[in-house]
PDB file of N, CA and C in Angstrom:
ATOM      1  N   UNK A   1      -8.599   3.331 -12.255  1.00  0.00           N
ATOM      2  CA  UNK A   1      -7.789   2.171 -11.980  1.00  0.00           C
ATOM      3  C   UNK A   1      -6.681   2.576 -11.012  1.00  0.00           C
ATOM      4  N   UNK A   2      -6.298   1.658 -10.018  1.00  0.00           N
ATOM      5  CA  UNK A   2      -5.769   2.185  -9.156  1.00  0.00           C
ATOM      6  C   UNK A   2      -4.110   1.264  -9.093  1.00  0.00           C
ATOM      7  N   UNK A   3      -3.200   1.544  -9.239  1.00  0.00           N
ATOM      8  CA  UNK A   3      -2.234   0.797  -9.454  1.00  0.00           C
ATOM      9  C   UNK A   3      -1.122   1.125  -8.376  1.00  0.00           C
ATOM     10  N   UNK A   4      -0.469  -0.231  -7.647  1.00  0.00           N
ATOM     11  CA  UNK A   4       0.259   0.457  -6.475  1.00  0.00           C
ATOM     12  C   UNK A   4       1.978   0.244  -7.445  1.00  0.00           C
ATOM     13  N   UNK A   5       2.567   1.251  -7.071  1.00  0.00           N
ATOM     14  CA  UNK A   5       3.699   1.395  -7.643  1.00  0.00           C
ATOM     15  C   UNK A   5       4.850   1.036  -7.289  1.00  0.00           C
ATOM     16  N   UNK A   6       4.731   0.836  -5.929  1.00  0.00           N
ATOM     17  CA  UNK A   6       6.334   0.519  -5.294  1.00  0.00           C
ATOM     18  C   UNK A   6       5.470  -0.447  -4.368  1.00  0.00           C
ATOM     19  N   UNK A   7       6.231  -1.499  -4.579  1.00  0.00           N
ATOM     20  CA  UNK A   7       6.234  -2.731  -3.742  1.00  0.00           C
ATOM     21  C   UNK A   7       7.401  -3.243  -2.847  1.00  0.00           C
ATOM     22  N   UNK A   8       7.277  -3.518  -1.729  1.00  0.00           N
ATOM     23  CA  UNK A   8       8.947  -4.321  -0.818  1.00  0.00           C
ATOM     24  C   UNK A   8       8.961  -5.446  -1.231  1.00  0.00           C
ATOM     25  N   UNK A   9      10.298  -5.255  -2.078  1.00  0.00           N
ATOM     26  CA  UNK A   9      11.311  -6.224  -2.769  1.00  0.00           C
ATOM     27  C   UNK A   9      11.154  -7.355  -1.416  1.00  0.00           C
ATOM     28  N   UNK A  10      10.941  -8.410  -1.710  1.00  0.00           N
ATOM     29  CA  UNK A  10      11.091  -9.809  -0.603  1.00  0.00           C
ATOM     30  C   UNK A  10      11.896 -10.494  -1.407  1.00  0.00           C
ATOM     31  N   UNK A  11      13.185 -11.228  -0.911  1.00  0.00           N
ATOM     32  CA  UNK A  11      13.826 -12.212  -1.097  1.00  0.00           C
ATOM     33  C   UNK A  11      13.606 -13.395  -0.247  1.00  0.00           C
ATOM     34  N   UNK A  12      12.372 -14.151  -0.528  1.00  0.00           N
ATOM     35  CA  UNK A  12      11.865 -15.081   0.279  1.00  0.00           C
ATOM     36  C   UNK A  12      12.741 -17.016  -0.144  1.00  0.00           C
ATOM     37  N   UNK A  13      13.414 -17.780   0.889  1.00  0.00           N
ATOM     38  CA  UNK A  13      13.537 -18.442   0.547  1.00  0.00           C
ATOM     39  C   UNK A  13      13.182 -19.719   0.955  1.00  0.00           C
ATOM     40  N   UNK A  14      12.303 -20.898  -0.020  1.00  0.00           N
ATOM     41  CA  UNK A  14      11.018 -21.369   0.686  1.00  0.00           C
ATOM     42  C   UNK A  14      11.648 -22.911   1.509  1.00  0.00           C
ATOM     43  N   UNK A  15      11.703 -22.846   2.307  1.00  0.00           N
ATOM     44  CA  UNK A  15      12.469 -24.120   3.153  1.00  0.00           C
ATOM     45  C   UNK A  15      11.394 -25.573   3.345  1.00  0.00           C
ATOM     46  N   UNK A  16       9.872 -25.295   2.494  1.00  0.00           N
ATOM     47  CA  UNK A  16       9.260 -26.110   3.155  1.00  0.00           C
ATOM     48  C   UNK A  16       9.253 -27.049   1.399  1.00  0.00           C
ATOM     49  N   UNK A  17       9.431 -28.836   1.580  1.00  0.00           N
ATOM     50  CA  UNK A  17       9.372 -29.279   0.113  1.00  0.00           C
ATOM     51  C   UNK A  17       7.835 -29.818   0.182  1.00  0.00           C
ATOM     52  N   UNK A  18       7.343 -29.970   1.129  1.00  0.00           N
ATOM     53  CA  UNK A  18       5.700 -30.700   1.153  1.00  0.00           C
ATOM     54  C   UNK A  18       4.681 -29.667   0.743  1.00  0.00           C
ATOM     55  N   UNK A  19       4.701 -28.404   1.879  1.00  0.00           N
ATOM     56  CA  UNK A  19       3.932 -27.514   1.710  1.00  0.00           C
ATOM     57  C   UNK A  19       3.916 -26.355   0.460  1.00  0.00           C
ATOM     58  N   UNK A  20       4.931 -25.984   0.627  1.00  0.00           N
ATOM     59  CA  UNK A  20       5.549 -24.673   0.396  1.00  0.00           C
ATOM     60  C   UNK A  20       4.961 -23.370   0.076  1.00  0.00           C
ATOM     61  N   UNK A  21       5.014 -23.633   1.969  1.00  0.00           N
ATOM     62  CA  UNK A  21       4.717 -22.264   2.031  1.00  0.00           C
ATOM     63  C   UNK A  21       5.100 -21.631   3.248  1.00  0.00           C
ATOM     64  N   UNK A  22       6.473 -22.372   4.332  1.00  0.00           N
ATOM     65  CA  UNK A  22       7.407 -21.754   5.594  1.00  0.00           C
ATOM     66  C   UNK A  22       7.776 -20.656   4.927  1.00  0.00           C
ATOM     67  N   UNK A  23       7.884 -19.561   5.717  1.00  0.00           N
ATOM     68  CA  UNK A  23       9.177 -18.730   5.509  1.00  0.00           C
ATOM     69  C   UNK A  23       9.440 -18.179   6.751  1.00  0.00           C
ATOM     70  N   UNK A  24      10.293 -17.040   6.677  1.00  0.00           N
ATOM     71  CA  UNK A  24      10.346 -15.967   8.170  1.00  0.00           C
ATOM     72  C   UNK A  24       9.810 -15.379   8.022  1.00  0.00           C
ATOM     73  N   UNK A  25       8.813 -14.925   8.933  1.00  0.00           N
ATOM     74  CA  UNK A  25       8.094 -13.636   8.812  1.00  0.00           C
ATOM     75  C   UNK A  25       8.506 -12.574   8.553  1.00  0.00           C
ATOM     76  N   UNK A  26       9.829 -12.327   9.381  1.00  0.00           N
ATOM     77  CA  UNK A  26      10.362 -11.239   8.838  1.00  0.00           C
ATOM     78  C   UNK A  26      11.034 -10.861   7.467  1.00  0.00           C
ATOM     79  N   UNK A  27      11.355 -12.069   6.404  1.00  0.00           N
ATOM     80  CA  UNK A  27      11.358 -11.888   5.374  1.00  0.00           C
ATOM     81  C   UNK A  27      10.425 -11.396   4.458  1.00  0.00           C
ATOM     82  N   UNK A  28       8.961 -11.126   4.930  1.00  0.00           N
ATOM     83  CA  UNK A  28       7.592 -11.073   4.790  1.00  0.00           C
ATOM     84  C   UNK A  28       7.777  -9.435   5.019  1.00  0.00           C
ATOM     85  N   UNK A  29       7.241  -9.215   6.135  1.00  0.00           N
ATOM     86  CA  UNK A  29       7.096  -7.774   7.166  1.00  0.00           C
ATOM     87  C   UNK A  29       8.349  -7.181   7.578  1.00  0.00           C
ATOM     88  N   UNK A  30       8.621  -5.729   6.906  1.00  0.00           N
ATOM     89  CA  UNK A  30       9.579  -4.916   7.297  1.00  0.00           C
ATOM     90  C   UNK A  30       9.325  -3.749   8.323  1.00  0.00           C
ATOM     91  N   UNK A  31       9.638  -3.705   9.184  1.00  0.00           N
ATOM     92  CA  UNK A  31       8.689  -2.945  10.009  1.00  0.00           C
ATOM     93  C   UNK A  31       9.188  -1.057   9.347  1.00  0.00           C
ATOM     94  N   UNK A  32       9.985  -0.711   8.297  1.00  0.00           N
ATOM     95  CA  UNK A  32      10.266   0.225   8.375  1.00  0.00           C
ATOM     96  C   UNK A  32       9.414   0.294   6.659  1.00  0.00           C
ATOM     97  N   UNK A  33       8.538  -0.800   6.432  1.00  0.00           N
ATOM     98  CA  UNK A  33       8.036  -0.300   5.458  1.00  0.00           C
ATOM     99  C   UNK A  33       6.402   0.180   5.628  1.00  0.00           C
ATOM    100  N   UNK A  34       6.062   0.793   5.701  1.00  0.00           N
ATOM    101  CA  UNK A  34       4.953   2.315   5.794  1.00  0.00           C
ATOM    102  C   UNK A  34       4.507   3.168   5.387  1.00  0.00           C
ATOM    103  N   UNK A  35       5.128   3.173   3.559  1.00  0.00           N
ATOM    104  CA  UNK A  35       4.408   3.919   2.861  1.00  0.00           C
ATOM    105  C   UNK A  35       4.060   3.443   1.432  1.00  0.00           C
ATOM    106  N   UNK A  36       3.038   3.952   1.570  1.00  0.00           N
ATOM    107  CA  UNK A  36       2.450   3.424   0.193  1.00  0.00           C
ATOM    108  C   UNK A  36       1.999   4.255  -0.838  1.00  0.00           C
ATOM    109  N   UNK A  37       2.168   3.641  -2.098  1.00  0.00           N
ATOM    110  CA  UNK A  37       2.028   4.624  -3.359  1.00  0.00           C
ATOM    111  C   UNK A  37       1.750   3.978  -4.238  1.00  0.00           C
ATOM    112  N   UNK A  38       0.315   5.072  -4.628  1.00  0.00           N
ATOM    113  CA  UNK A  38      -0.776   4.428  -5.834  1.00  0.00           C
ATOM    114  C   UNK A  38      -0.869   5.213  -6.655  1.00  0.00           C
ATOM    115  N   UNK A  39      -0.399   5.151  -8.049  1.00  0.00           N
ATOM    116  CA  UNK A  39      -0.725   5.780  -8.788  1.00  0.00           C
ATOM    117  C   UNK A  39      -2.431   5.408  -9.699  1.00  0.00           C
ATOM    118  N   UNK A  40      -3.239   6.643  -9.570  1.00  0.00           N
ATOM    119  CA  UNK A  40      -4.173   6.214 -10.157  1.00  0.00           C
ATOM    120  C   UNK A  40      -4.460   6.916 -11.240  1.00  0.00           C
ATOM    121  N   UNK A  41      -5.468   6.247 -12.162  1.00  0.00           N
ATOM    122  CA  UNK A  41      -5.237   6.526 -13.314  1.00  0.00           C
ATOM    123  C   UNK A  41      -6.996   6.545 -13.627  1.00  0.00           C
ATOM    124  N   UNK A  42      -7.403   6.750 -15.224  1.00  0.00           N
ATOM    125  CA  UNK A  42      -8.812   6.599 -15.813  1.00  0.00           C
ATOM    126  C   UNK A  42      -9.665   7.848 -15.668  1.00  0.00           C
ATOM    127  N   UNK A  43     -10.934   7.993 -15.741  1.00  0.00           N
ATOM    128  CA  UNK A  43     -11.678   8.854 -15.973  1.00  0.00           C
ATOM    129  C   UNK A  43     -12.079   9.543 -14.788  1.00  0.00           C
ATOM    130  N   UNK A  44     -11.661   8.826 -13.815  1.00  0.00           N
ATOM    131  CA  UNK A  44     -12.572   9.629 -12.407  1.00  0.00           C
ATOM    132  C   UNK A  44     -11.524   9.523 -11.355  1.00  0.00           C
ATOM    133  N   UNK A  45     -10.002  10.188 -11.437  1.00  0.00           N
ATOM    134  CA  UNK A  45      -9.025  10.378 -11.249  1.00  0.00           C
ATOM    135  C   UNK A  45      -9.487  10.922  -9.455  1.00  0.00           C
ATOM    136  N   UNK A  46      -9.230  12.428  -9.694  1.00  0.00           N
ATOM    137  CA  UNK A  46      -9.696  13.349  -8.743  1.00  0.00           C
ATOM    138  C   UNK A  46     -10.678  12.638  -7.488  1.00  0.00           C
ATOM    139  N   UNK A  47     -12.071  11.474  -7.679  1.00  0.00           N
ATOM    140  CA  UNK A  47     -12.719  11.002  -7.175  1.00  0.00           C
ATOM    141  C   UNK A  47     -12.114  10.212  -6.517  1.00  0.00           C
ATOM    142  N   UNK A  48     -11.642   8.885  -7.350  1.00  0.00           N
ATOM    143  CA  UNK A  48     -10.785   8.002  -6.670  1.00  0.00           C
ATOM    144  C   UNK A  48      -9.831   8.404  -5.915  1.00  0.00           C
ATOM    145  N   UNK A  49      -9.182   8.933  -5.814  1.00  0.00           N
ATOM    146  CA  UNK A  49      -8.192   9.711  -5.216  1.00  0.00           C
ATOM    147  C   UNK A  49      -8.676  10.100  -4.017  1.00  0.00           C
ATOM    148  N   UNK A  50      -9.549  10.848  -3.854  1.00  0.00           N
ATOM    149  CA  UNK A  50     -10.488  11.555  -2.762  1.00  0.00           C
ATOM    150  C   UNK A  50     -10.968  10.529  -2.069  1.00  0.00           C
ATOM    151  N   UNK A  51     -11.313   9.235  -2.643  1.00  0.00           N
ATOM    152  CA  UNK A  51     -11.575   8.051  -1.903  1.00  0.00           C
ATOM    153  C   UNK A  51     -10.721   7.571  -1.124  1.00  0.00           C
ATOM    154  N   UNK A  52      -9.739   6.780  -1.709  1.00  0.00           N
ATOM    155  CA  UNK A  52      -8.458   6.736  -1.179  1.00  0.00           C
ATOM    156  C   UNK A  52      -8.096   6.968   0.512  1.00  0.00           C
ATOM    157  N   UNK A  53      -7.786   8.507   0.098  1.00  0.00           N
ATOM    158  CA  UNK A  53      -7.314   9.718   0.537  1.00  0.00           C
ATOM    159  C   UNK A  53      -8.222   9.927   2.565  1.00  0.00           C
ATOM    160  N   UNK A  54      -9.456   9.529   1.647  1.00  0.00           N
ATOM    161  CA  UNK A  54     -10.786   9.565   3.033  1.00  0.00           C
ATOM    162  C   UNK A  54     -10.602   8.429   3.936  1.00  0.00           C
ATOM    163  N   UNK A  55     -10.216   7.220   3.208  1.00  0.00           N
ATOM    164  CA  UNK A  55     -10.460   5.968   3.668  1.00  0.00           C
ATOM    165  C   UNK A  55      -9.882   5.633   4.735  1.00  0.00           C
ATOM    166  N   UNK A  56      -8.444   6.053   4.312  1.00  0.00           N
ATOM    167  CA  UNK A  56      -7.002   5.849   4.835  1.00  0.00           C
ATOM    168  C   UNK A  56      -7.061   6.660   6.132  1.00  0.00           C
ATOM    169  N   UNK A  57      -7.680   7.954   6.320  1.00  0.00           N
ATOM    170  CA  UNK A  57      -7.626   9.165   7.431  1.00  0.00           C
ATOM    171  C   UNK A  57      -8.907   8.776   8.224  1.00  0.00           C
ATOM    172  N   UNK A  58      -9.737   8.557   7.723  1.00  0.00           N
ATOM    173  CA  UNK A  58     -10.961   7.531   8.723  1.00  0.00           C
ATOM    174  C   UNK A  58     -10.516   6.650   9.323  1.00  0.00           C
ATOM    175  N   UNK A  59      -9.641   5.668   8.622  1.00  0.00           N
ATOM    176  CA  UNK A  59      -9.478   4.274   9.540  1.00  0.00           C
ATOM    177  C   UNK A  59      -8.066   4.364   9.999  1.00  0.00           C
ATOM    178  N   UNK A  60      -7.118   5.487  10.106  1.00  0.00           N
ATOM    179  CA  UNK A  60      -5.748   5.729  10.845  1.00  0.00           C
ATOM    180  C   UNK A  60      -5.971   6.775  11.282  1.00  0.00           C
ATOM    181  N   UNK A  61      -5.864   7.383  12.189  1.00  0.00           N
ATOM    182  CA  UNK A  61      -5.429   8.663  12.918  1.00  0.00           C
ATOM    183  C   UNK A  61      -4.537   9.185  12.509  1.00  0.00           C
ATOM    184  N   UNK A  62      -3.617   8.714  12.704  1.00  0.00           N
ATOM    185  CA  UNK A  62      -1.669   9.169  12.455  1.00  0.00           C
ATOM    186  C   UNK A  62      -1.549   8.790  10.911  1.00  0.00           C
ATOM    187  N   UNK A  63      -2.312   8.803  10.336  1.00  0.00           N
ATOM    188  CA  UNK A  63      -1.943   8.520   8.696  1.00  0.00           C
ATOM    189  C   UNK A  63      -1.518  10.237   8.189  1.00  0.00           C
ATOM    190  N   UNK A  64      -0.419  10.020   7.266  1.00  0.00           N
ATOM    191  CA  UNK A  64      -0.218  11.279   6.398  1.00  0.00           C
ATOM    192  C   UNK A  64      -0.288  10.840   5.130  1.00  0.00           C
ATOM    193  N   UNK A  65      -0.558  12.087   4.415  1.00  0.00           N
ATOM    194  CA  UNK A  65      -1.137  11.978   3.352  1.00  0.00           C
ATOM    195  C   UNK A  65      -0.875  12.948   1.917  1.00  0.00           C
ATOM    196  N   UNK A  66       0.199  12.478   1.328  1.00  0.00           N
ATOM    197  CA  UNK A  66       0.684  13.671  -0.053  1.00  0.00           C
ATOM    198  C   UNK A  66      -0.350  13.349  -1.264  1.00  0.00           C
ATOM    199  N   UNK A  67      -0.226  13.943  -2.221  1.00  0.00           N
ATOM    200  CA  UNK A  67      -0.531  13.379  -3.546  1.00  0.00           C
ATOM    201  C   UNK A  67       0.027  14.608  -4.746  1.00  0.00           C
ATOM    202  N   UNK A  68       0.161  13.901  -5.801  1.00  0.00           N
ATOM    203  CA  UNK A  68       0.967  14.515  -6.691  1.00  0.00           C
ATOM    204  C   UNK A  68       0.125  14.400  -7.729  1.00  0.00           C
ATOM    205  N   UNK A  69      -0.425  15.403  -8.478  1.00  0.00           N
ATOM    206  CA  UNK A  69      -1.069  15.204  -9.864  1.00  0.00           C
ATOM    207  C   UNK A  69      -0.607  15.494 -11.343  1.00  0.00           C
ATOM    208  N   UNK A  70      -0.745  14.929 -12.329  1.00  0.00           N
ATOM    209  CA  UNK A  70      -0.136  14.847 -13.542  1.00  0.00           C
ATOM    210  C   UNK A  70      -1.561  15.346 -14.719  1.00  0.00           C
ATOM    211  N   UNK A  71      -1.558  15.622 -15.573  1.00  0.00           N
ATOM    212  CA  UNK A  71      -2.546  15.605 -16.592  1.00  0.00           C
ATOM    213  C   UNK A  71      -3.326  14.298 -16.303  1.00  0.00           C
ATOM    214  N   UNK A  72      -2.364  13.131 -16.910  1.00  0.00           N
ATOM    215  CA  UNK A  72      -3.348  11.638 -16.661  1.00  0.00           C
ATOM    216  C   UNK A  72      -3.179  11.120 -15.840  1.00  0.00           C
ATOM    217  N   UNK A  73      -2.654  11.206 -14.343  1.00  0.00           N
ATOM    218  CA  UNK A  73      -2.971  10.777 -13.226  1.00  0.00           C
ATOM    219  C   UNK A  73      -2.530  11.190 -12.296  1.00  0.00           C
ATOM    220  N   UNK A  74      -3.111  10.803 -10.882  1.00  0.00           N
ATOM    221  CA  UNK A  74      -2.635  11.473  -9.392  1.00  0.00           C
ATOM    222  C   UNK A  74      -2.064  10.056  -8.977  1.00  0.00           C
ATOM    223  N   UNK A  75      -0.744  10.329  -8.089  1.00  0.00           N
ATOM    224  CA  UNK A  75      -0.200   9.927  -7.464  1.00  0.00           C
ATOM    225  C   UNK A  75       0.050   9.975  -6.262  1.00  0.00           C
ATOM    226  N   UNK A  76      -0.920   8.816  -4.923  1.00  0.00           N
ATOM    227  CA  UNK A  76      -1.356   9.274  -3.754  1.00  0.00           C
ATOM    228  C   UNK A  76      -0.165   8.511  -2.963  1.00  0.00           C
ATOM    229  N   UNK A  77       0.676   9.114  -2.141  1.00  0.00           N
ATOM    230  CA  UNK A  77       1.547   8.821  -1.491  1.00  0.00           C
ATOM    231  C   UNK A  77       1.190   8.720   0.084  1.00  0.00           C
ATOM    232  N   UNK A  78       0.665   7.833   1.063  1.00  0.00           N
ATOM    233  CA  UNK A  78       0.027   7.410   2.118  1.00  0.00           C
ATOM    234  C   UNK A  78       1.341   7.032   2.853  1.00  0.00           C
ATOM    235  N   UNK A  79       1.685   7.779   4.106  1.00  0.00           N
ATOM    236  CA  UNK A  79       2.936   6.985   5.035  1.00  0.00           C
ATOM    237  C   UNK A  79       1.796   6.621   6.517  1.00  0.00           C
ATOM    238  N   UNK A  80       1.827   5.678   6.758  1.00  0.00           N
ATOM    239  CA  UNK A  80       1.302   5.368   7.910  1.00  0.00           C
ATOM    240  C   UNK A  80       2.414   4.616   8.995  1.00  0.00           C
ATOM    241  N   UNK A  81       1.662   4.824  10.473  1.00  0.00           N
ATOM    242  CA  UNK A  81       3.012   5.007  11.617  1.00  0.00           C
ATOM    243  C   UNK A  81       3.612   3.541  12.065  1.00  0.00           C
ATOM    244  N   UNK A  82       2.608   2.441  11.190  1.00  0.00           N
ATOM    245  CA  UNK A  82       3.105   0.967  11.659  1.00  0.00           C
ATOM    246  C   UNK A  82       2.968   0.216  10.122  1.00  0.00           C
ATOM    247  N   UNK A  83       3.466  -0.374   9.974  1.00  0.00           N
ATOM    248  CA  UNK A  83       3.846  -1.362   9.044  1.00  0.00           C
ATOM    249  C   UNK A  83       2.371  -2.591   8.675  1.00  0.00           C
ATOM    250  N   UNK A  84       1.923  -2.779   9.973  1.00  0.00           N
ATOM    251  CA  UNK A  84       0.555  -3.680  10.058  1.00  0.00           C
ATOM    252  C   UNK A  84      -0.688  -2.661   9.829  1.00  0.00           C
ATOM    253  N   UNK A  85      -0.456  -1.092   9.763  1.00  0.00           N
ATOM    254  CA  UNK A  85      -1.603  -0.576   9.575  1.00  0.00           C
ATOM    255  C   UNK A  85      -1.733  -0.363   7.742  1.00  0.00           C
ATOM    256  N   UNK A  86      -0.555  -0.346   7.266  1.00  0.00           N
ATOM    257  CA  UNK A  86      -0.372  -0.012   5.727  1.00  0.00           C
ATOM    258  C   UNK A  86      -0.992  -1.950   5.233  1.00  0.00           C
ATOM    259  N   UNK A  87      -0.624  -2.730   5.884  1.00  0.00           N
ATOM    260  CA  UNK A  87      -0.914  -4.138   5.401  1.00  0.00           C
ATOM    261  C   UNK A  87      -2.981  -4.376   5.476  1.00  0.00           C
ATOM    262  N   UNK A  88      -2.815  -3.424   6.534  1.00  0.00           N
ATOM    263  CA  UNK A  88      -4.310  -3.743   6.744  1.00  0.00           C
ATOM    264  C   UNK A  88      -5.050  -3.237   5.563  1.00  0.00           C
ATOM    265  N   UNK A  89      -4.746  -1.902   5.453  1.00  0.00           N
ATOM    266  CA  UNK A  89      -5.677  -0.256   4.707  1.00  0.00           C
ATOM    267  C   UNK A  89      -5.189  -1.468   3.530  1.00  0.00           C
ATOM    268  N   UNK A  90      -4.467  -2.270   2.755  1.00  0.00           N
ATOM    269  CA  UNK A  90      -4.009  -2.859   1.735  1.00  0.00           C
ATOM    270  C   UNK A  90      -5.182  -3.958   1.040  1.00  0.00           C
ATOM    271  N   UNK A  91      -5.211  -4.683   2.334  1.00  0.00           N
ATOM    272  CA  UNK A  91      -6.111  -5.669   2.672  1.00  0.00           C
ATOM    273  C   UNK A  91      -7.636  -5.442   2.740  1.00  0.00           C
ATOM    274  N   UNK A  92      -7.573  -4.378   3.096  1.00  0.00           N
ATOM    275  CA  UNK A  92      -9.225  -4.068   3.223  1.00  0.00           C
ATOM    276  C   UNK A  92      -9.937  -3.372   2.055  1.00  0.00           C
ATOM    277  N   UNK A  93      -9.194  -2.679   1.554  1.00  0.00           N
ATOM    278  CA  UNK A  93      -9.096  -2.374  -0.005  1.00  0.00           C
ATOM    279  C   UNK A  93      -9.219  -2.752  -1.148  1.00  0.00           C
ATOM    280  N   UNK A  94      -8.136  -3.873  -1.338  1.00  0.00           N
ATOM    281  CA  UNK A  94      -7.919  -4.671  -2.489  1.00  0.00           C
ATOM    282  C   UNK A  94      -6.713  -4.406  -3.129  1.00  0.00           C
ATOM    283  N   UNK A  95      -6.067  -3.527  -2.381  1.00  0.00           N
ATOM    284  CA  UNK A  95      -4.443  -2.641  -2.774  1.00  0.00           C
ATOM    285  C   UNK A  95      -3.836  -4.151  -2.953  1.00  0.00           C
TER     286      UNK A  95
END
């Protein structure tokens, strides 16, 4: 199971009463946010992880890549060099 741990706090405030769903984009997208961290967890730790880990360095070039391991889980710490590439690897995932 793959659980992302730190999320960017958004203070979104919604201006639209019909739709609602205006905001600023930039209340959305921080461009200085770029790293991401999953702690994963369950029986096939090490694997998932290694998945992860592959996915992220296949589909970024400039991706770096820590991870931290515990008895019951690794903690994969991913900084990538744009803000839209961490949204993507997110998106394409299921992060």
């Amino acid at each position: 199971m793959i659980k992302t741990i730190t999320q960017q706090e958004v203070q979104v405030s919604d201006s639209c009463n019909d739709c609602g769903s205006f905001v600023d984009i930039g209340t959305v997208i921080d461009e200085q946010d770029t790293r991401l961290i999953l702690k994963i967890t369950g029986d096939a730790v090490a694997e998932e992880a290694e998945d992860i880990i592959t996915k992220a360095k296949i589909r970024f070039d400039s991706v770096k890549v820590n991870s931290e391991q515990t008895e019951a889980d690794i903690t994969v710490i991913i900084d990538f060099e744009f803000t839209a590439e961490k949204m993507i690897f997110q998106l394409e995932n299921g992060l």
